[in-house]
PDB file of N, CA and C in Angstrom:
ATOM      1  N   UNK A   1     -13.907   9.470 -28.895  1.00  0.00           N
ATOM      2  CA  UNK A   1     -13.359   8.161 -29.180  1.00  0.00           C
ATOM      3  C   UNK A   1     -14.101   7.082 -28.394  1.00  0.00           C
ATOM      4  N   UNK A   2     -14.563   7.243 -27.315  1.00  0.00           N
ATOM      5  CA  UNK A   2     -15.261   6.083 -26.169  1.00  0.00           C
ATOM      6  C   UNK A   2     -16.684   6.746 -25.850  1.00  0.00           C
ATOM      7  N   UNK A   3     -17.077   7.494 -26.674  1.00  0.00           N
ATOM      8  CA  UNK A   3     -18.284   7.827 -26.969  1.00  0.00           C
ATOM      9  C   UNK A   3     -18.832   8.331 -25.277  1.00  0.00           C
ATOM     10  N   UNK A   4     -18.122   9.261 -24.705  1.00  0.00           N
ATOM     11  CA  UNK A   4     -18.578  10.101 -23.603  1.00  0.00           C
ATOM     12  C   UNK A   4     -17.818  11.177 -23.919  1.00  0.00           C
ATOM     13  N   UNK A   5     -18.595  12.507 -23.833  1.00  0.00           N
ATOM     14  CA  UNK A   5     -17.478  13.661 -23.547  1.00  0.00           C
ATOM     15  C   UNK A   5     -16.796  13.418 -21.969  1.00  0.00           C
ATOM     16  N   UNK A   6     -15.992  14.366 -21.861  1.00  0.00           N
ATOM     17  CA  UNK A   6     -15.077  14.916 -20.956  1.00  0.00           C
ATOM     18  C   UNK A   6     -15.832  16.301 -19.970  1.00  0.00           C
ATOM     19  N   UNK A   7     -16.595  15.905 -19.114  1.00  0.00           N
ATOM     20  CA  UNK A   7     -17.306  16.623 -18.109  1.00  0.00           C
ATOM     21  C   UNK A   7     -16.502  17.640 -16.875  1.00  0.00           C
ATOM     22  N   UNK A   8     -15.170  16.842 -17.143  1.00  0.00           N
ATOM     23  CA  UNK A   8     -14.910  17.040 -15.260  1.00  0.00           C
ATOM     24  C   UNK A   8     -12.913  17.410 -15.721  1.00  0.00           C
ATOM     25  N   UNK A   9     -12.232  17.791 -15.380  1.00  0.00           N
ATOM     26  CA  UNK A   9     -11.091  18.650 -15.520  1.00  0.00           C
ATOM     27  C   UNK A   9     -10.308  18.542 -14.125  1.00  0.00           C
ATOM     28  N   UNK A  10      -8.958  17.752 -13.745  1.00  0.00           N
ATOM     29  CA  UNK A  10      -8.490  17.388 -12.687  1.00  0.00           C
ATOM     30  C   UNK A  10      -7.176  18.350 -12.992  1.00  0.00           C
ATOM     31  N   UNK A  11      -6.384  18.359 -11.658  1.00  0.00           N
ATOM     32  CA  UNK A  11      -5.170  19.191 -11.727  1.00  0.00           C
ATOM     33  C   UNK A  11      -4.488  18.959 -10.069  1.00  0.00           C
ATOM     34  N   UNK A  12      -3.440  18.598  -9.866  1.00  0.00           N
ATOM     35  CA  UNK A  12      -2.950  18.683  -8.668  1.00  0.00           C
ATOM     36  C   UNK A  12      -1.680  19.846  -8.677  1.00  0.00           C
ATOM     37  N   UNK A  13      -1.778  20.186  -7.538  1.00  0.00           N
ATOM     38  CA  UNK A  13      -0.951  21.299  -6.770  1.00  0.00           C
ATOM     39  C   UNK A  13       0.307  20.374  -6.267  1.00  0.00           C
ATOM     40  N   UNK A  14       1.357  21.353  -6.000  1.00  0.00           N
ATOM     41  CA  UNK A  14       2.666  20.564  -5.434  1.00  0.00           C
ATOM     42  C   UNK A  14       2.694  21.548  -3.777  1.00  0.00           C
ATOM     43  N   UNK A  15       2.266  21.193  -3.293  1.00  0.00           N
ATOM     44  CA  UNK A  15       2.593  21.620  -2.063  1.00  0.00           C
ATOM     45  C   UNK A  15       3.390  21.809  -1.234  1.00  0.00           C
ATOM     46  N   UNK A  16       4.210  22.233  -0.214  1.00  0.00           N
ATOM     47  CA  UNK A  16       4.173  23.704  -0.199  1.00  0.00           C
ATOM     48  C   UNK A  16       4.468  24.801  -0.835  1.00  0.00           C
ATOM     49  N   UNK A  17       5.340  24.046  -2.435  1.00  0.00           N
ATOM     50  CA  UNK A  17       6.418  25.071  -3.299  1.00  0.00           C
ATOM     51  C   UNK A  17       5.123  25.842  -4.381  1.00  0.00           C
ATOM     52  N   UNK A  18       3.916  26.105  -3.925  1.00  0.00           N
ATOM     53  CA  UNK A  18       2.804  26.455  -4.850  1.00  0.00           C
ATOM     54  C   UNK A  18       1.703  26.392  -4.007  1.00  0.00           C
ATOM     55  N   UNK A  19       1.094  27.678  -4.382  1.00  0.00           N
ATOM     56  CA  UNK A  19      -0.251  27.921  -3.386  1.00  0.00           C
ATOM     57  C   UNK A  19      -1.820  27.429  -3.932  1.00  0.00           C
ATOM     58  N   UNK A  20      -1.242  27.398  -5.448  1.00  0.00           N
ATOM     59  CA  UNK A  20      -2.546  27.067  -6.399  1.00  0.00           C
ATOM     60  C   UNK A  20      -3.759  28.547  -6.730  1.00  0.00           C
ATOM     61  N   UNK A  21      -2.958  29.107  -6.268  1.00  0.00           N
ATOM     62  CA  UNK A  21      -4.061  30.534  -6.627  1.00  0.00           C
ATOM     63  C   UNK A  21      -4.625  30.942  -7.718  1.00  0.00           C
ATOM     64  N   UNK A  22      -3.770  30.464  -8.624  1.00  0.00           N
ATOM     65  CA  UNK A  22      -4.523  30.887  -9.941  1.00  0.00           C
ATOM     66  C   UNK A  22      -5.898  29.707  -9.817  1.00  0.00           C
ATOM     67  N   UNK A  23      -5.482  28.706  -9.839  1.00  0.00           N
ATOM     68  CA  UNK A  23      -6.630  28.161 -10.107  1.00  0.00           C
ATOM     69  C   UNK A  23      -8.513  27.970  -9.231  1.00  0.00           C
ATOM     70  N   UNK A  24      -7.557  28.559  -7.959  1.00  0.00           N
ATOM     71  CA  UNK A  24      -8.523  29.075  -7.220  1.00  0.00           C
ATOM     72  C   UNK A  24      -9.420  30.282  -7.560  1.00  0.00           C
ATOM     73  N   UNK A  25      -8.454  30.899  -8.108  1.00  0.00           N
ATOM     74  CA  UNK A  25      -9.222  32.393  -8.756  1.00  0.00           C
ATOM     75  C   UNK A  25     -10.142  32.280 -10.080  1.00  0.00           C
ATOM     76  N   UNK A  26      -9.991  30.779 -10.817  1.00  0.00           N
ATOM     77  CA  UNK A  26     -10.492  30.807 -12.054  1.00  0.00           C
ATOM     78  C   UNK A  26     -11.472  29.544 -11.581  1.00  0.00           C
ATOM     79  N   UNK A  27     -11.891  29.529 -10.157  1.00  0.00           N
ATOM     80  CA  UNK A  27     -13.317  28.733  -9.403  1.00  0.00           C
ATOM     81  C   UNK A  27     -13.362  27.178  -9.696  1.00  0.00           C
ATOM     82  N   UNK A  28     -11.805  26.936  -9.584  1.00  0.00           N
ATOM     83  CA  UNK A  28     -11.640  25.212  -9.467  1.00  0.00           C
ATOM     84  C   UNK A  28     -11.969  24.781  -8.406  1.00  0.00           C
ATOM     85  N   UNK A  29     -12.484  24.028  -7.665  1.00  0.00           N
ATOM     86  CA  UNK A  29     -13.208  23.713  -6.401  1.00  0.00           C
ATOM     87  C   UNK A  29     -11.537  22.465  -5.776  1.00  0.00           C
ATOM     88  N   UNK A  30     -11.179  23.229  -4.641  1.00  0.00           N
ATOM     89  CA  UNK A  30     -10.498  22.286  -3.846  1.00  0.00           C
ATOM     90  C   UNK A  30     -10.819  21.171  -3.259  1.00  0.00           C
ATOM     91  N   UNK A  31     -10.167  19.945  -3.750  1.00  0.00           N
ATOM     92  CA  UNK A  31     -11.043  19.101  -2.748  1.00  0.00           C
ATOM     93  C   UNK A  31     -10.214  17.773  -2.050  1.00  0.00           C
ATOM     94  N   UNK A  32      -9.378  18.435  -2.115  1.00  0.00           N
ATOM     95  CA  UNK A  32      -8.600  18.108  -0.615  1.00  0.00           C
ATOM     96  C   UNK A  32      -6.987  17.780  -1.172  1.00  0.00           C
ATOM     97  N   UNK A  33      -6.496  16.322  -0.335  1.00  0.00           N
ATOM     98  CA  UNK A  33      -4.741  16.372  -0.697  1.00  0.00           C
ATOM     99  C   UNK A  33      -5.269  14.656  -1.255  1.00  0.00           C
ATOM    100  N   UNK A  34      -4.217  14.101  -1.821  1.00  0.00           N
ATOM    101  CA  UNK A  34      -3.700  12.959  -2.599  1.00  0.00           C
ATOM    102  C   UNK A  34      -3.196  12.314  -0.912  1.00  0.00           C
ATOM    103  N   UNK A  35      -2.841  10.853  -1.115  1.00  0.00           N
ATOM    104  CA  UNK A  35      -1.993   9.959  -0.456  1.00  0.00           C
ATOM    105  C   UNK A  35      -0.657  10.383  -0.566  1.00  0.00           C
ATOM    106  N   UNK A  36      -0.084  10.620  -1.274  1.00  0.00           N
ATOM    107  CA  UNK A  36       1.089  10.869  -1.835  1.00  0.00           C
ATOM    108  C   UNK A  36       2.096   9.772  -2.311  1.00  0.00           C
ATOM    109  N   UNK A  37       1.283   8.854  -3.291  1.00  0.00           N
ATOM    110  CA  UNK A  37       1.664   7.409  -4.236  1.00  0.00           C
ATOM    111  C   UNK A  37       1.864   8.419  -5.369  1.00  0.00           C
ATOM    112  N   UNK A  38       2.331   7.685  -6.655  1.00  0.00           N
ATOM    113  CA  UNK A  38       2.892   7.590  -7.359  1.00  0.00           C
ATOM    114  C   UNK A  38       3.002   6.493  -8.343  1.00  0.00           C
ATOM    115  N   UNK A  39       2.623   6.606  -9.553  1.00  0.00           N
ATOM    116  CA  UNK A  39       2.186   5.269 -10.303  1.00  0.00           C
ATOM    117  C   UNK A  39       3.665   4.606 -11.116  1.00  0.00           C
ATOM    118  N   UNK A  40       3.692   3.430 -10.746  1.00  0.00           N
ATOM    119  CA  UNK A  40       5.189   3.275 -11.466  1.00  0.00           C
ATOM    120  C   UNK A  40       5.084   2.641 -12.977  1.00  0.00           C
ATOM    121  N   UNK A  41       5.944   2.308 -13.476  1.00  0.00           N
ATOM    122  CA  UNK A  41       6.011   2.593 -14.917  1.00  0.00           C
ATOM    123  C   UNK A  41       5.101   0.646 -15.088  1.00  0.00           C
ATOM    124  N   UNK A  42       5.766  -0.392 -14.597  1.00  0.00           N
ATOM    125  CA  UNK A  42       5.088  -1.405 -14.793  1.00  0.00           C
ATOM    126  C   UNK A  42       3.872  -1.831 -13.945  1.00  0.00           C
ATOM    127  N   UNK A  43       3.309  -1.123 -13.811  1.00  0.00           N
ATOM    128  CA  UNK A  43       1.977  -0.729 -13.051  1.00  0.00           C
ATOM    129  C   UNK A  43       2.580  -1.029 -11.358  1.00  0.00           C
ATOM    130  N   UNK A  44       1.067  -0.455 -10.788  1.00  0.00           N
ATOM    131  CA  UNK A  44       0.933  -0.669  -9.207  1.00  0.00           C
ATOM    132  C   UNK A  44       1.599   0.682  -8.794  1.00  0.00           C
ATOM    133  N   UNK A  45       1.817   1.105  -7.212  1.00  0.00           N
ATOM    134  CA  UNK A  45       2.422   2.170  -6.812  1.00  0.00           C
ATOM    135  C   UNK A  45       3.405   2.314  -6.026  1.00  0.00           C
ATOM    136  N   UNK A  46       3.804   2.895  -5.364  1.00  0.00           N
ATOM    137  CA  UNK A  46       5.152   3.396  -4.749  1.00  0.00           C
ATOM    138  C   UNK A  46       4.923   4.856  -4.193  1.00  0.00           C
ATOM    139  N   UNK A  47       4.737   4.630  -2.369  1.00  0.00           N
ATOM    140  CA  UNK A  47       4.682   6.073  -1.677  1.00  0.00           C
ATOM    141  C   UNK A  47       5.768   6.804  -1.891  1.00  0.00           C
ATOM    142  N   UNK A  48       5.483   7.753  -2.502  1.00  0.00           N
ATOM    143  CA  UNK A  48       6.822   9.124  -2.241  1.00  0.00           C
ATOM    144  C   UNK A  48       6.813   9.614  -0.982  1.00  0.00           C
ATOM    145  N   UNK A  49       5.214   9.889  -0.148  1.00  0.00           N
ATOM    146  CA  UNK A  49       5.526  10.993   0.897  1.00  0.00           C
ATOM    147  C   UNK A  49       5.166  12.458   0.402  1.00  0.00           C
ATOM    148  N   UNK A  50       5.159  12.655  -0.952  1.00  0.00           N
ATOM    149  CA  UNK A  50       4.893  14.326  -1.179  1.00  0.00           C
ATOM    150  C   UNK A  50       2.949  13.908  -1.200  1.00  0.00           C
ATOM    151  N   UNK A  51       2.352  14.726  -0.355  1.00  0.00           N
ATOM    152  CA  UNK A  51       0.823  14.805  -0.945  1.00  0.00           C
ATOM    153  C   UNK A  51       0.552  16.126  -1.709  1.00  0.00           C
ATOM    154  N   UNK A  52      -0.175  16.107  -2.311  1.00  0.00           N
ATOM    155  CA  UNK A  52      -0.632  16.883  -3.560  1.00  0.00           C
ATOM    156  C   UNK A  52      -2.244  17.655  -3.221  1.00  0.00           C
ATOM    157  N   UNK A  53      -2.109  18.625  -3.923  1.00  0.00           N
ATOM    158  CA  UNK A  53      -3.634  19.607  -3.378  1.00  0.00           C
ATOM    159  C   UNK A  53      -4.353  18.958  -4.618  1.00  0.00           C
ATOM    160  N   UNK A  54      -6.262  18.514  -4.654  1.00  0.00           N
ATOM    161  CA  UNK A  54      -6.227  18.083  -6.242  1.00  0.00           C
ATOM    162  C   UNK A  54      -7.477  19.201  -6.284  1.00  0.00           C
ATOM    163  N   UNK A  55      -7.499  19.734  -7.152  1.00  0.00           N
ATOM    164  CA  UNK A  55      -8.959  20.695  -7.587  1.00  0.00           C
ATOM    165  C   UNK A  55      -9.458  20.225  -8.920  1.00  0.00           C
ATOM    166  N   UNK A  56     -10.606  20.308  -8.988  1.00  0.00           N
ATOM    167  CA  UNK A  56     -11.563  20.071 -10.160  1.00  0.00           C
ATOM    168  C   UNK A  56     -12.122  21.017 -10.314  1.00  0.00           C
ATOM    169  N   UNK A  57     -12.214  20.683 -12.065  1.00  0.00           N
ATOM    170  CA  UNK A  57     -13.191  22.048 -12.555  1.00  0.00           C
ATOM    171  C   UNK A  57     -14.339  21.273 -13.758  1.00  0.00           C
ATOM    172  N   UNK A  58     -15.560  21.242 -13.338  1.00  0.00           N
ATOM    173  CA  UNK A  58     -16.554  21.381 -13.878  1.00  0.00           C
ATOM    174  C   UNK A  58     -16.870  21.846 -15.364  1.00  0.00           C
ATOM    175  N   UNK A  59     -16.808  20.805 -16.211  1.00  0.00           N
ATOM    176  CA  UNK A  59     -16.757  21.290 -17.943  1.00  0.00           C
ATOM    177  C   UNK A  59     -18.228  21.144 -18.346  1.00  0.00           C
ATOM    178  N   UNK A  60     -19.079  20.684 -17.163  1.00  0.00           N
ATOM    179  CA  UNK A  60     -20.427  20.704 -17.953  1.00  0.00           C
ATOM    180  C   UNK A  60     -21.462  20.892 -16.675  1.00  0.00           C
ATOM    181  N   UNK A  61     -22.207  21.637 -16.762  1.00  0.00           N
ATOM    182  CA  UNK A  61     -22.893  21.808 -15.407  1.00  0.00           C
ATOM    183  C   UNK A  61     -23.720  20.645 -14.595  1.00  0.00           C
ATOM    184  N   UNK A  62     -24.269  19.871 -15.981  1.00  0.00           N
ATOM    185  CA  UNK A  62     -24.418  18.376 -14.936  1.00  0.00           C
ATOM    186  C   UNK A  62     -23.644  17.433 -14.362  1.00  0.00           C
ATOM    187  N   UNK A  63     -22.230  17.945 -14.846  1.00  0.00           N
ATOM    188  CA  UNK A  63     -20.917  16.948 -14.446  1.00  0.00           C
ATOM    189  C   UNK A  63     -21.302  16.221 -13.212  1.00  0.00           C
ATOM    190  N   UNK A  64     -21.255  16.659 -11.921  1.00  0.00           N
ATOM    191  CA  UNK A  64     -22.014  16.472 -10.459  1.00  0.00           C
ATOM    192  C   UNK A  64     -22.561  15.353 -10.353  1.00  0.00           C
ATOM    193  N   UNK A  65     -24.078  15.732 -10.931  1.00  0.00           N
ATOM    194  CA  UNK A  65     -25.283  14.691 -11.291  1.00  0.00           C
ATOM    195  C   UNK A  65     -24.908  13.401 -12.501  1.00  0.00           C
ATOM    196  N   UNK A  66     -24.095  13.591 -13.334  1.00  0.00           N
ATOM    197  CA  UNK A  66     -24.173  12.428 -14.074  1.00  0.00           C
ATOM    198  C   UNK A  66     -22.395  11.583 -13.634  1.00  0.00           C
ATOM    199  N   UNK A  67     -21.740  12.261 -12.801  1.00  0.00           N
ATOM    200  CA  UNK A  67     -20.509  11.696 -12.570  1.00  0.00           C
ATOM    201  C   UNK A  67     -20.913  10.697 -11.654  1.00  0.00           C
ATOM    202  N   UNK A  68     -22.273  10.800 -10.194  1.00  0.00           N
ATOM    203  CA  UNK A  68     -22.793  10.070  -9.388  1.00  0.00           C
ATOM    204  C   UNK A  68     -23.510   9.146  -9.431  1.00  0.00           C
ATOM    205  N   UNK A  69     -23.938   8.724 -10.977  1.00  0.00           N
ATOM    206  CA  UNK A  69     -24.863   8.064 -11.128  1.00  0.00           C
ATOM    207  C   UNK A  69     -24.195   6.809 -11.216  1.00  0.00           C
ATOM    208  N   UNK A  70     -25.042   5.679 -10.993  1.00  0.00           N
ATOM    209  CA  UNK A  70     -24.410   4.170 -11.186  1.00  0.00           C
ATOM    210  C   UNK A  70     -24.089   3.795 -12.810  1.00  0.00           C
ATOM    211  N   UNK A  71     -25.056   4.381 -13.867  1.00  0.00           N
ATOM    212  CA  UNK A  71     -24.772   4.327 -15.320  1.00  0.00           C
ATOM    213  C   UNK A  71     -24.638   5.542 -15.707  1.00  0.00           C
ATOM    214  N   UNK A  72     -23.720   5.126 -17.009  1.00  0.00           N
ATOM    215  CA  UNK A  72     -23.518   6.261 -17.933  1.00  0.00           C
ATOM    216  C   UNK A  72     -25.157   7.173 -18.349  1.00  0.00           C
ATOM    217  N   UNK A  73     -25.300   7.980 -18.594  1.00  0.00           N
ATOM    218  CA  UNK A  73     -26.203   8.718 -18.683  1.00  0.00           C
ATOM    219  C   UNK A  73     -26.746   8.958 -20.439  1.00  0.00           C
ATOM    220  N   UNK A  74     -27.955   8.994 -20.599  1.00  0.00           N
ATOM    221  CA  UNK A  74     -28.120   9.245 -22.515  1.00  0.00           C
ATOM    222  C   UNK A  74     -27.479  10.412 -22.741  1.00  0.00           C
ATOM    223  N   UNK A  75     -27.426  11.697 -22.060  1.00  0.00           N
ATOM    224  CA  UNK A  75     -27.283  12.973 -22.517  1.00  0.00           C
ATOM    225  C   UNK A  75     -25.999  12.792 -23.155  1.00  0.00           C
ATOM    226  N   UNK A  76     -25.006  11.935 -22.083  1.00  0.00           N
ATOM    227  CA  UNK A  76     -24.223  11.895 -22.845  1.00  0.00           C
ATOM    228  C   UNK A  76     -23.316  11.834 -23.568  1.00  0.00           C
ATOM    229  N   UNK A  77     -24.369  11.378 -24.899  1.00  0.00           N
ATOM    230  CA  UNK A  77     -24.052  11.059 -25.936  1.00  0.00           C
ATOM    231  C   UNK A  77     -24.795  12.036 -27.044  1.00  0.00           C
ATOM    232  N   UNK A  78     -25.215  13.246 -26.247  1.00  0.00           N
ATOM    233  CA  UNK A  78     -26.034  14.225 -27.161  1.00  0.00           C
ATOM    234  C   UNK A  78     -25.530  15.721 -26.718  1.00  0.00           C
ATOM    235  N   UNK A  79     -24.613  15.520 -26.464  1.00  0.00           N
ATOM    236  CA  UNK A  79     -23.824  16.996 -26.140  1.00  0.00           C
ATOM    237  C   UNK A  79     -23.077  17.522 -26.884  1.00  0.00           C
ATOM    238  N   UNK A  80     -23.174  18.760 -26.995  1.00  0.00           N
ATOM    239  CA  UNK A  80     -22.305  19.816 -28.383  1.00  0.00           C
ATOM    240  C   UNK A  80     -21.079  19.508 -28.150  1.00  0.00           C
ATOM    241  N   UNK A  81     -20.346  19.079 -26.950  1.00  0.00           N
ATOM    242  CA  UNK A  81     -18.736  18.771 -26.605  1.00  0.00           C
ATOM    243  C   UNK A  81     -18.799  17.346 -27.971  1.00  0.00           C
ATOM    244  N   UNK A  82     -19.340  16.597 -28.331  1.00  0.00           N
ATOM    245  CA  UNK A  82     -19.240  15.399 -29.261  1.00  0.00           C
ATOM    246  C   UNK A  82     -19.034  16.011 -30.548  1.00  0.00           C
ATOM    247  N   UNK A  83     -18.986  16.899 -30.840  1.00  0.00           N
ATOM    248  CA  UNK A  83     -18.980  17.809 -31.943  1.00  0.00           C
ATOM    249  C   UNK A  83     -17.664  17.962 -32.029  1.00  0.00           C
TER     250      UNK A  83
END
């Protein structure tokens, strides 16, 4: 629809009631805890206090390299995910 695939795959953990193991086991990379905000319904935020574990998982192997770059990248717009 906005003419980029979807490279990169987010997920947060609820901490302490969940260890996140599965997703550890299926090589989501941990990368660290949340603030512990909360987005409210008419925008802006509101601290709860709960922080959150967040892991990413990698949907395209250049994800890395083209997520860092200052511009969108040509590739893409030439990837089998556009399909």
């Amino acid at each position: 629809v906005y003419g980029h695939p979807i490279v990169l795959a987010e997920t947060f953990v609820e901490s302490p009631r969940f260890t996140g193991a599965c997703y550890r086991a299926a090589n989501w990379v941990d990368v660290g805890w949340t603030k512990g905000f909360a987005r409210r319904p008419g925008g802006g935020y509101v601290h709860h206090g709960q922080p959150k574990r967040l892991l990413l998982f990698p949907l395209h192997p250049q994800a890395r390299l083209w997520l860092a770059q200052p511009q969108p990248q040509l590739e893409w717009t030439h990837t089998p995910m556009q399909t």
